[in-house]
Protein backbone atom coordinates (compact mmCIF):
# COMPACT_ATOMS: atom_id res chain seq x y z
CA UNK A 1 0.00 0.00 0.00
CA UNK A 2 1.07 3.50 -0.62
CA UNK A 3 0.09 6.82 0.81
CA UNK A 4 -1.04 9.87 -1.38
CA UNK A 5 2.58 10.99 -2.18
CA UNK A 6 3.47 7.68 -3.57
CA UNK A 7 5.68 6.40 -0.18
CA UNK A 8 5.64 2.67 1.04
CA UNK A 9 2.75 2.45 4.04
CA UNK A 10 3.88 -0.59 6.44
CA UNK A 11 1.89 -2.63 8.27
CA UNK A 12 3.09 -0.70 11.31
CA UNK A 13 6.17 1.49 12.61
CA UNK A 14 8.98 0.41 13.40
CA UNK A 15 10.91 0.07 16.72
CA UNK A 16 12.89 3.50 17.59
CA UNK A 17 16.31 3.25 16.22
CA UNK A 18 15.46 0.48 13.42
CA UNK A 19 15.48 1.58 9.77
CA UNK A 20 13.29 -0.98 7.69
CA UNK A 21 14.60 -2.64 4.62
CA UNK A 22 11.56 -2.59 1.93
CA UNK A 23 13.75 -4.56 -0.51
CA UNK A 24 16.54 -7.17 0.99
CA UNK A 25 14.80 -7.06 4.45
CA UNK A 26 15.08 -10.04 7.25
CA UNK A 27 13.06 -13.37 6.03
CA UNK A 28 12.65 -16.30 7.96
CA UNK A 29 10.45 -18.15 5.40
CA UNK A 30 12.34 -20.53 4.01
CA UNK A 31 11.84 -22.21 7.53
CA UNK A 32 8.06 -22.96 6.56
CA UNK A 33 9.04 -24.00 3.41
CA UNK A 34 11.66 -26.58 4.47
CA UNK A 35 9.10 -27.71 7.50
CA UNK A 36 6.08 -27.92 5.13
CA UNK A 37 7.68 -30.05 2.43
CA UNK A 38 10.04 -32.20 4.45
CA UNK A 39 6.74 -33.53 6.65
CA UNK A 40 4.45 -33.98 3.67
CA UNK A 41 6.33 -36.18 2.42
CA UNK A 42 7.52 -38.16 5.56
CA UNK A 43 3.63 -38.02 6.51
CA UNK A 44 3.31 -39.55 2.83
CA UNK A 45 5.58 -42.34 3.15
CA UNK A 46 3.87 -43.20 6.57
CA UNK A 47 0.66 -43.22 4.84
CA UNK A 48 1.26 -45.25 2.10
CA UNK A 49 2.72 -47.88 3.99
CA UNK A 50 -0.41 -47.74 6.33
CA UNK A 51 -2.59 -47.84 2.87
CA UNK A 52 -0.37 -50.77 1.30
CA UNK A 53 -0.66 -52.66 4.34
CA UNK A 54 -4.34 -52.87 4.30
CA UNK A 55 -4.74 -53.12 0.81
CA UNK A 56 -2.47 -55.16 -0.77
CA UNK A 57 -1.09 -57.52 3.11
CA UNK A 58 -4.37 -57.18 5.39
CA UNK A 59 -6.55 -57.56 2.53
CA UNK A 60 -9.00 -55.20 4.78
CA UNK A 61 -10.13 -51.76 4.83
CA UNK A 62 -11.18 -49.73 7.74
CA UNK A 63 -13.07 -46.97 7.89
CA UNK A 64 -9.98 -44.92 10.17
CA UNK A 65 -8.17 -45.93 6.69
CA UNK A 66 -10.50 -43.30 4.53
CA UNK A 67 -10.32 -41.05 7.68
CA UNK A 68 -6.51 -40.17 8.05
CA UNK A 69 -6.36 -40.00 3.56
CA UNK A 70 -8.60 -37.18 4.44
CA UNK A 71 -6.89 -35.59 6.90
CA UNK A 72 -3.80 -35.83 4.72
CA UNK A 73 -5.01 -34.25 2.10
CA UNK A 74 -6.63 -31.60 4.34
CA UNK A 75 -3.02 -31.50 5.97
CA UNK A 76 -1.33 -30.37 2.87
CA UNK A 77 -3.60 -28.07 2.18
CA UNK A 78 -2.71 -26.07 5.00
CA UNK A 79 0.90 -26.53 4.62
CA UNK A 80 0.25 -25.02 0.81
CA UNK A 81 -1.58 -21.99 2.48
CA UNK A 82 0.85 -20.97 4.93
CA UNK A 83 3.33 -20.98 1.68
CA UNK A 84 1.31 -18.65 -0.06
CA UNK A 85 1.09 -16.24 2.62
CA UNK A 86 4.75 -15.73 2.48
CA UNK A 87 4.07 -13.86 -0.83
CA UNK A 88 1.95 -11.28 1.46
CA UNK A 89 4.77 -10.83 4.56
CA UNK A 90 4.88 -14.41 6.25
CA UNK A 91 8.46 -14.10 7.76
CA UNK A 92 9.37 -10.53 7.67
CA UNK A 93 8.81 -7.95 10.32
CA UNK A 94 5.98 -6.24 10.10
CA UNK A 95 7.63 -2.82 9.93
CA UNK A 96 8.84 -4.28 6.14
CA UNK A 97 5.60 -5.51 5.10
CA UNK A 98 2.97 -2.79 3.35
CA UNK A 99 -0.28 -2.77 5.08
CA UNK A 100 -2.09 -3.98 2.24
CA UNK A 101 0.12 -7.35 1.89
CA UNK A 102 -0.34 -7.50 6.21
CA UNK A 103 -4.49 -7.63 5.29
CA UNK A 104 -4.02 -10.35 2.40
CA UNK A 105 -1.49 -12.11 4.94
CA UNK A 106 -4.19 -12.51 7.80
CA UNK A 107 -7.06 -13.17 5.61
CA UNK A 108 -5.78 -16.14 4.31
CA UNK A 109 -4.57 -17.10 7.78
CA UNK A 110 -7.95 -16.57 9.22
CA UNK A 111 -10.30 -18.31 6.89
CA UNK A 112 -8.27 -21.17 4.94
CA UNK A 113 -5.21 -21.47 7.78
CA UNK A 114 -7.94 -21.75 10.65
CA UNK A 115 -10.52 -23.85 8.32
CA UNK A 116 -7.62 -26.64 7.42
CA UNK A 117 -5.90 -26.99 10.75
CA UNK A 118 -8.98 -27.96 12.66
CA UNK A 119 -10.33 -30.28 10.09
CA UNK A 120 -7.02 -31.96 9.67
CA UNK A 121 -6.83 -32.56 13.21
CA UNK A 122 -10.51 -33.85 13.68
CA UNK A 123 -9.28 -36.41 11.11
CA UNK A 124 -6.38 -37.25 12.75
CA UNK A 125 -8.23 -37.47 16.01
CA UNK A 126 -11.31 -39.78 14.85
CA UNK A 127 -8.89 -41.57 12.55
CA UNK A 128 -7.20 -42.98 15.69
CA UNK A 129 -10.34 -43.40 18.11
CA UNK A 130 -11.83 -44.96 15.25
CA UNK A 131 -8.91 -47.66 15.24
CA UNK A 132 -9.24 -48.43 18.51
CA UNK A 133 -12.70 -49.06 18.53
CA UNK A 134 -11.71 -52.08 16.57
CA UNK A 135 -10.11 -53.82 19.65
CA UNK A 136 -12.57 -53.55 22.44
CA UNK A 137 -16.37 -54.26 22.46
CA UNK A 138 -16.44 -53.24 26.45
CA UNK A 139 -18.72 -50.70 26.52
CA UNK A 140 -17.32 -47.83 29.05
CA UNK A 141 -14.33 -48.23 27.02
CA UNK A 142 -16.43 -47.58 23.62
CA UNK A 143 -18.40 -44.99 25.79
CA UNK A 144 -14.96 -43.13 26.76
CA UNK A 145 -13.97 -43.02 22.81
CA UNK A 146 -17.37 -41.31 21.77
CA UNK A 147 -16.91 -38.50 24.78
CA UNK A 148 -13.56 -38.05 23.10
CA UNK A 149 -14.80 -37.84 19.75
CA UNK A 150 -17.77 -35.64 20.83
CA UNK A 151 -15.37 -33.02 22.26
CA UNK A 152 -13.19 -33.18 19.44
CA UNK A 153 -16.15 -32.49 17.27
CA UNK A 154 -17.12 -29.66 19.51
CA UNK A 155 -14.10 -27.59 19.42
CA UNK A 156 -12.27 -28.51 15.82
CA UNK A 157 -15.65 -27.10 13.82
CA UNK A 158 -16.53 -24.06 15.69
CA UNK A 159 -12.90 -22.89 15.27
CA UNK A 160 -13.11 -24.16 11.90
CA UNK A 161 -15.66 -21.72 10.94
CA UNK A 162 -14.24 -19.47 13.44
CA UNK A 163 -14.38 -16.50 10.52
CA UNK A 164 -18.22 -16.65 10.41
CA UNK A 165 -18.73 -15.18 13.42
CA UNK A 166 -15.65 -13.97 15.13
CA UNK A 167 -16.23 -10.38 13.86
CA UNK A 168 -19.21 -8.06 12.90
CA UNK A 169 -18.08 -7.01 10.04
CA UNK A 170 -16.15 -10.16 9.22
CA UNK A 171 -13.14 -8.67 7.39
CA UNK A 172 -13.00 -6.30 11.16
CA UNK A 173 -10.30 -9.16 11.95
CA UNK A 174 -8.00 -8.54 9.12
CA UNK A 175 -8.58 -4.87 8.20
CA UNK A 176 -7.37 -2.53 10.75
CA UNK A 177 -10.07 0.53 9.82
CA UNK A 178 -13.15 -1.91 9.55
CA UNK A 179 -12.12 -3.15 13.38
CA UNK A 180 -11.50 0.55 14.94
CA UNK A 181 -16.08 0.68 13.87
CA UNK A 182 -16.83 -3.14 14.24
CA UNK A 183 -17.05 -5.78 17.29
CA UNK A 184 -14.82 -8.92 17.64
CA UNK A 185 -15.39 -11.90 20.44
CA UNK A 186 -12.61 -12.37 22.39
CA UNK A 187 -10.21 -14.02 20.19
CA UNK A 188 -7.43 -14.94 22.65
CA UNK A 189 -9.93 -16.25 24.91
CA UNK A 190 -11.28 -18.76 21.92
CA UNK A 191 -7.61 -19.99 20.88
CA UNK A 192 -6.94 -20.99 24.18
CA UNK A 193 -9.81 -22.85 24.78
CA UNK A 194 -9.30 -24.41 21.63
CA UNK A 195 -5.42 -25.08 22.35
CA UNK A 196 -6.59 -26.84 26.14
CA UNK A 197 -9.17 -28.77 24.69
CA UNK A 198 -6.50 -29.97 22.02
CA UNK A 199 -4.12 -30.66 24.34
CA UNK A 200 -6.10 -32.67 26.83
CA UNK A 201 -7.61 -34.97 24.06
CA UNK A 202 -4.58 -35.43 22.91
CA UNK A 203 -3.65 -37.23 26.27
CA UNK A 204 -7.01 -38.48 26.77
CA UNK A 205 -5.64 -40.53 23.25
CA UNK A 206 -2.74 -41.25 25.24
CA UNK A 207 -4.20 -42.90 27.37
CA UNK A 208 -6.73 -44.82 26.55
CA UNK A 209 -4.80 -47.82 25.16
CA UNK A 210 -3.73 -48.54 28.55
CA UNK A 211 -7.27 -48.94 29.47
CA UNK A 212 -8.12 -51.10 26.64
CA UNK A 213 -5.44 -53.56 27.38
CA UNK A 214 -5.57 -53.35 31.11
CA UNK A 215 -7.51 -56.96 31.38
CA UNK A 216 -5.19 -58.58 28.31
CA UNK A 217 -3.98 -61.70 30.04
CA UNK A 218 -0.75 -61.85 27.51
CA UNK A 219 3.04 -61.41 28.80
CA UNK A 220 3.78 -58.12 30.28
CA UNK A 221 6.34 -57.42 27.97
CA UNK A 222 4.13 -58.17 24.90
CA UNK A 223 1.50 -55.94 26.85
CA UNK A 224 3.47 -52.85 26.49
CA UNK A 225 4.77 -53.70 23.35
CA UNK A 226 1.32 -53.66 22.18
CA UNK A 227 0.22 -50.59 24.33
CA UNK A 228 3.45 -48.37 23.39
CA UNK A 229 2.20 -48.98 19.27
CA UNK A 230 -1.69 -47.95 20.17
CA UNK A 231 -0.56 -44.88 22.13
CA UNK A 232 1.91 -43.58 19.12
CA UNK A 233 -1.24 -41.36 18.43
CA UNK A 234 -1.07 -39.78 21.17
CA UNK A 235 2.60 -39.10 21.14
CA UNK A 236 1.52 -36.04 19.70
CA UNK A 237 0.27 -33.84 23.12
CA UNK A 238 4.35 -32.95 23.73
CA UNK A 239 3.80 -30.91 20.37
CA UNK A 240 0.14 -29.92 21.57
CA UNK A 241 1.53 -28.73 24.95
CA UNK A 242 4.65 -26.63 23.04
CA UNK A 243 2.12 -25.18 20.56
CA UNK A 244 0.31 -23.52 23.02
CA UNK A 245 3.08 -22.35 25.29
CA UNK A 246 4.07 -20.69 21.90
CA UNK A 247 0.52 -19.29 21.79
CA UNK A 248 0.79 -17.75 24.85
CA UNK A 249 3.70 -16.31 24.41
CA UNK A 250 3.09 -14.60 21.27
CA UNK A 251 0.24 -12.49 22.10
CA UNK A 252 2.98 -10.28 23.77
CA UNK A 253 5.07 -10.20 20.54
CA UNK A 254 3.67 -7.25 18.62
CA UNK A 255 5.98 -8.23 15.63
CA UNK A 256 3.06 -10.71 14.29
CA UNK A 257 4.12 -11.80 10.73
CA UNK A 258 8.15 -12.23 11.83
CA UNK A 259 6.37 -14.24 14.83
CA UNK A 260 3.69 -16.08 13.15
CA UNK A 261 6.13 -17.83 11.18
CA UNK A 262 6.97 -20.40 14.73
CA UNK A 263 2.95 -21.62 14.02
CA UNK A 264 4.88 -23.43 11.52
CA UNK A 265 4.95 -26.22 14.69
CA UNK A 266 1.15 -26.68 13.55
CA UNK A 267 2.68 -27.87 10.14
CA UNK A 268 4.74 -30.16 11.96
CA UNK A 269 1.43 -31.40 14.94
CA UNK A 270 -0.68 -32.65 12.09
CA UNK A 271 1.95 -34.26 10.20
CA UNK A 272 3.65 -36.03 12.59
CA UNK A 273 -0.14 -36.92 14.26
CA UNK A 274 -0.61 -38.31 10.47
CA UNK A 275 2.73 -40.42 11.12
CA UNK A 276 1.85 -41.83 14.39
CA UNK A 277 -1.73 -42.44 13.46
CA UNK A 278 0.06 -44.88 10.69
CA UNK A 279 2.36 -46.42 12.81
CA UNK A 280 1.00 -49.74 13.80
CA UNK A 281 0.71 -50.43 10.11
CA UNK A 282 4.20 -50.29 10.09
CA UNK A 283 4.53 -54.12 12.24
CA UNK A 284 2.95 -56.68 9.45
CA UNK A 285 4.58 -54.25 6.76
CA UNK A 286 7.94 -55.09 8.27
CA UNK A 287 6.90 -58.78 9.49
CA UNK A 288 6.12 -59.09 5.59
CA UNK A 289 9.15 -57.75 3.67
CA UNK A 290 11.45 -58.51 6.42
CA UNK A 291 10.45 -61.08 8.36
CA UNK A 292 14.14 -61.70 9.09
CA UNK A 293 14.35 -58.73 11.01
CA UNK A 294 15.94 -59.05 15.21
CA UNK A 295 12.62 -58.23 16.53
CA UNK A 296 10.77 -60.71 14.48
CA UNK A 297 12.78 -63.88 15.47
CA UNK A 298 10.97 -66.05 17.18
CA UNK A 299 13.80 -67.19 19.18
CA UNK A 300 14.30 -63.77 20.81
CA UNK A 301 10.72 -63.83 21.37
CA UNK A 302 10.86 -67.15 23.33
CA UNK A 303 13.68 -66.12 25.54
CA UNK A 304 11.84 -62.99 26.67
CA UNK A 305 8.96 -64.60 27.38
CA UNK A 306 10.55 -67.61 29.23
CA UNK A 307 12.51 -65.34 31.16
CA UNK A 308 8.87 -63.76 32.29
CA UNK A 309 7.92 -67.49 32.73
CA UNK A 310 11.07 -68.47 34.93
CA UNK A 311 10.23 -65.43 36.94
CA UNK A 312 6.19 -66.13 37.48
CA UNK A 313 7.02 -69.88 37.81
CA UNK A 314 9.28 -69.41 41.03
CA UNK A 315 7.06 -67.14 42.50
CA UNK A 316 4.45 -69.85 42.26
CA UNK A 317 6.48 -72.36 43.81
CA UNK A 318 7.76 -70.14 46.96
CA UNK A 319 11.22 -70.15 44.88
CA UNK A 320 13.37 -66.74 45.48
CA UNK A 321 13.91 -64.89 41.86
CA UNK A 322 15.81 -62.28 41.07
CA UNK A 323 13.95 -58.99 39.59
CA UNK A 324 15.09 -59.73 36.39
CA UNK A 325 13.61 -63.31 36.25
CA UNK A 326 16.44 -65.14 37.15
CA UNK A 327 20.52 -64.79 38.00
CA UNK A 328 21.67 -66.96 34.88
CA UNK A 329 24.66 -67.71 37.33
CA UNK A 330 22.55 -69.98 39.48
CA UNK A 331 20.94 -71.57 36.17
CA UNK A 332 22.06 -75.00 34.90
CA UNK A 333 19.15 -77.13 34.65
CA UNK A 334 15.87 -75.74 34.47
CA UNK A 335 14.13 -76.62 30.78
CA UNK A 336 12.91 -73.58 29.48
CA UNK A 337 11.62 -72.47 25.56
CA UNK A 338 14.95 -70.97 24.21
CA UNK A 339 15.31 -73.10 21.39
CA UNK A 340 17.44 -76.09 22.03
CA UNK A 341 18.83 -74.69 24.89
CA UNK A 342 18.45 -76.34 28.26
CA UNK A 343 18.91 -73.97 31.61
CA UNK A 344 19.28 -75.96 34.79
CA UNK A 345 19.58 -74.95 38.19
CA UNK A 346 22.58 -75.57 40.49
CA UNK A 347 22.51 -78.18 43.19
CA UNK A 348 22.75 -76.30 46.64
CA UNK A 349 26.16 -77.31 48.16
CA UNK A 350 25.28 -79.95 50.82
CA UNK A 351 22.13 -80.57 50.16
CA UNK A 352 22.05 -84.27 50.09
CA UNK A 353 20.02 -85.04 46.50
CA UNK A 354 21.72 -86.09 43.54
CA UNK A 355 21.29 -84.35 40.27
CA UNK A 356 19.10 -87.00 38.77
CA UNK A 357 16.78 -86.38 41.92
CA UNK A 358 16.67 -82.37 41.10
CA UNK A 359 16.13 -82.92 36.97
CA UNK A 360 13.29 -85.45 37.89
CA UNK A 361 11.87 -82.83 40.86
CA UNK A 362 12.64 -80.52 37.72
CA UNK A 363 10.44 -82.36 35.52
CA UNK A 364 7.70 -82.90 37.59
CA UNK A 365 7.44 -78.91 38.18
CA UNK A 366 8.02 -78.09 34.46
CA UNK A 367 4.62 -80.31 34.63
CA UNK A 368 2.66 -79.20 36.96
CA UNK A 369 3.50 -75.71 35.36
CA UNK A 370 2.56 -76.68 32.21
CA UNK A 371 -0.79 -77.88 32.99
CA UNK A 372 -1.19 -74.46 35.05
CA UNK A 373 -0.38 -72.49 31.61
CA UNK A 374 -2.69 -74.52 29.69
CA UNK A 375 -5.81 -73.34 31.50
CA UNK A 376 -4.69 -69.72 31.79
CA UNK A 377 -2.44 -69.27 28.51
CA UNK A 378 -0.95 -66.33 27.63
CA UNK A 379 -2.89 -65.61 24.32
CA UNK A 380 -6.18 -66.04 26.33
CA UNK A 381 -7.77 -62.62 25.97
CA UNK A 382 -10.31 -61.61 28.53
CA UNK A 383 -14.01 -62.05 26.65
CA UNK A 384 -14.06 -58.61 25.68
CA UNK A 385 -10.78 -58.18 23.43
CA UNK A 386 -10.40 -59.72 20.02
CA UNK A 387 -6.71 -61.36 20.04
CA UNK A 388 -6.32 -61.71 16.57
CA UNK A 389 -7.17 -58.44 15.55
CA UNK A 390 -4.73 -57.02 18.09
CA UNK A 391 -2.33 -59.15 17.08
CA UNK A 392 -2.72 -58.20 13.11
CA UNK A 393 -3.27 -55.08 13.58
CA UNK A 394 0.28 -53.83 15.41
């Protein structure tokens, strides 16, 4: 914008003692560029693993499937918008930006930046609760997904359409002169409702896999294996929480288009929501192309979960274990499921019984335990948990 004599009008003064630079002035911009493109496409690769995987390995499609393509798309959207409005000041100080370009730059912020954010994260959000509905048919667990669904829904869409009615005239929040004559709600206040709401579902997400497999009767270890994949969605609240310290912070930072450019971190909160919605996908796509992979061996399986075993069986016979299962150093005998492998346990020094006598005392436990193990197995799920769908889908 220029005034009547032809001179460059910026978006407001600057600081005493600062001489702006209309022409090779600071940019930070190429920030949001390197943050938008770099996480599309890792958010990408993530997805299309997560869509291969069903499609083409699972042979089964979800409904949380069609959910997070959306938010994708809705994802890059925004990351596309906050490009553009680098063309009208997003990254230079506001004393270097013409007043006209400031307007351009916060009505695309306000009505496509606010519009895509919140839809991409109700997406995200229902994408996830949606997956874990698949694994539980308890129903205050179900009930507990809903509520967080519900208040998703409650505070993604009236921020989405946050432009409709935040101002009367609407363009009062991007054009200076129309907001000294109209009326805006309190702004700040709405953000930061928004930004606790988001944050608190986000752990609510968080948490509510270890809920759901609370009652599992599997291996502890396999337990939070299982429960560390279904809470990667919620992984997501540390970015939540740093978002809106950011927030808060800026609303004291007068310099808004130099400052606006750190909201790049929502660029970064939906795509790397996108990425840990798709992460239990990742388990059968590995299992499938490299099933030869550490983590996939059976053998190390075994040996972590007879080391649980060792440790539950001599609890149940009144044997002292150490809190790792057992001290291998006392171990000589004991049959166990490490492959071939045979551990055995160390006659006490004086104790009178030959070693014959322990291996057949051994033998008779390794029984007993046996039997015990058959009518509680560790694959038994409580009634209301589907085991194999657990188990295919992470």
């Amino acid at each position: 914008m220029s005034s009547a004599d032809g001179s460059f009008v910026p978006a407001s003064p600057p600081p005493p003692g600062v001489t702006p630079d209309f022409v090779n002035g600071e940019s930070i911009a190429y920030r949001l560029f390197v943050v938008a493109i770099l996480f599309s496409v890792l958010s990408l690769l993530f997805l299309s693993s997560r869509l291969f995987t069903a499609a083409s390995i699972q042979k089964k499609w979800h409904p949380d499937d069609t959910l997070i393509i959306v938010a994708w798309f809705i994802a890059l959207a925004n990351s596309v918008i906050a490009m553009v409005q680098t063309k009208y000041g997003l990254g230079k100080h506001m004393w270097e930006v013409s007043a006209m370009d400031f307007q351009e730059f916060m009505k695309i912020g306000m009505i496509g930046g606010l519009l895509t954010y919140n839809l991409a994260t109700l997406f995200i959000k229902t994408s996830i609760l949606s997956f874990y509905l698949r694994f539980s048919v308890d129903r205050a667990f179900r009930v507990a997904v809903y509520v967080v669904m519900v208040v998703t829904v409650g505070y993604t869409v009236p921020n989405a359409i946050l432009v409709l009615y935040a101002c009367r005239p609407m363009k009062a929040y991007w054009d200076f002169a129309a907001k000294a004559t109209g009326q805006c709600v309190n702004l700040d206040a709405a953000f930061h409702t928004a930004n606790t709401l988001n944050m608190l579902t986000d752990f609510a997400i968080l948490l509510l896999p270890i809920w759901m497999l609370r009652p599992m009767q599997v291996p502890l270890f396999k337990k939070i294996g299982v429960a560390l994949i279904l809470m990667a969605g919620g992984f997501v609240c540390g970015i939540s929480l740093m978002r809106m310290i950011m927030a808060l912070l800026g609303i004291f930072n007068p310099d808004i288009s130099f400052h606006y450019t750190g909201n790049l971190i929502w660029i970064v909160e939906m795509n790397f929501g996108i990425i840990c919605a798709c992460l239990p996908a990742l388990r059968p796509f590995l299992k499938h192309y490299f099933p030869n992979l550490a983590f996939f061996d059976p053998q190390v399986e075994q040996r972590v979960v007879s080391s649980f075993r060792l440790s539950n069986r001599a609890a149940h016979f009144g044997r002292p274990s150490t809190t790792d299962g057992f001290d291998a150093s006392d171990a000589t005998t004991l049959p166990t499921a490490m492959g071939n492998k045979v551990l055995r346990t160390k006659p006490s020094a004086g104790s009178g019984s030959s070693e014959g006598d322990q291996e057949h005392g051994m033998r008779k436990m390794d029984e007993k335990t046996a039997s015990h193990q058959t009518e509680t197995s560790p694959s038994t799920l409580v009634p209301s948990y589907d085991a194999r769908s657990v188990d295919s889908g992470v």
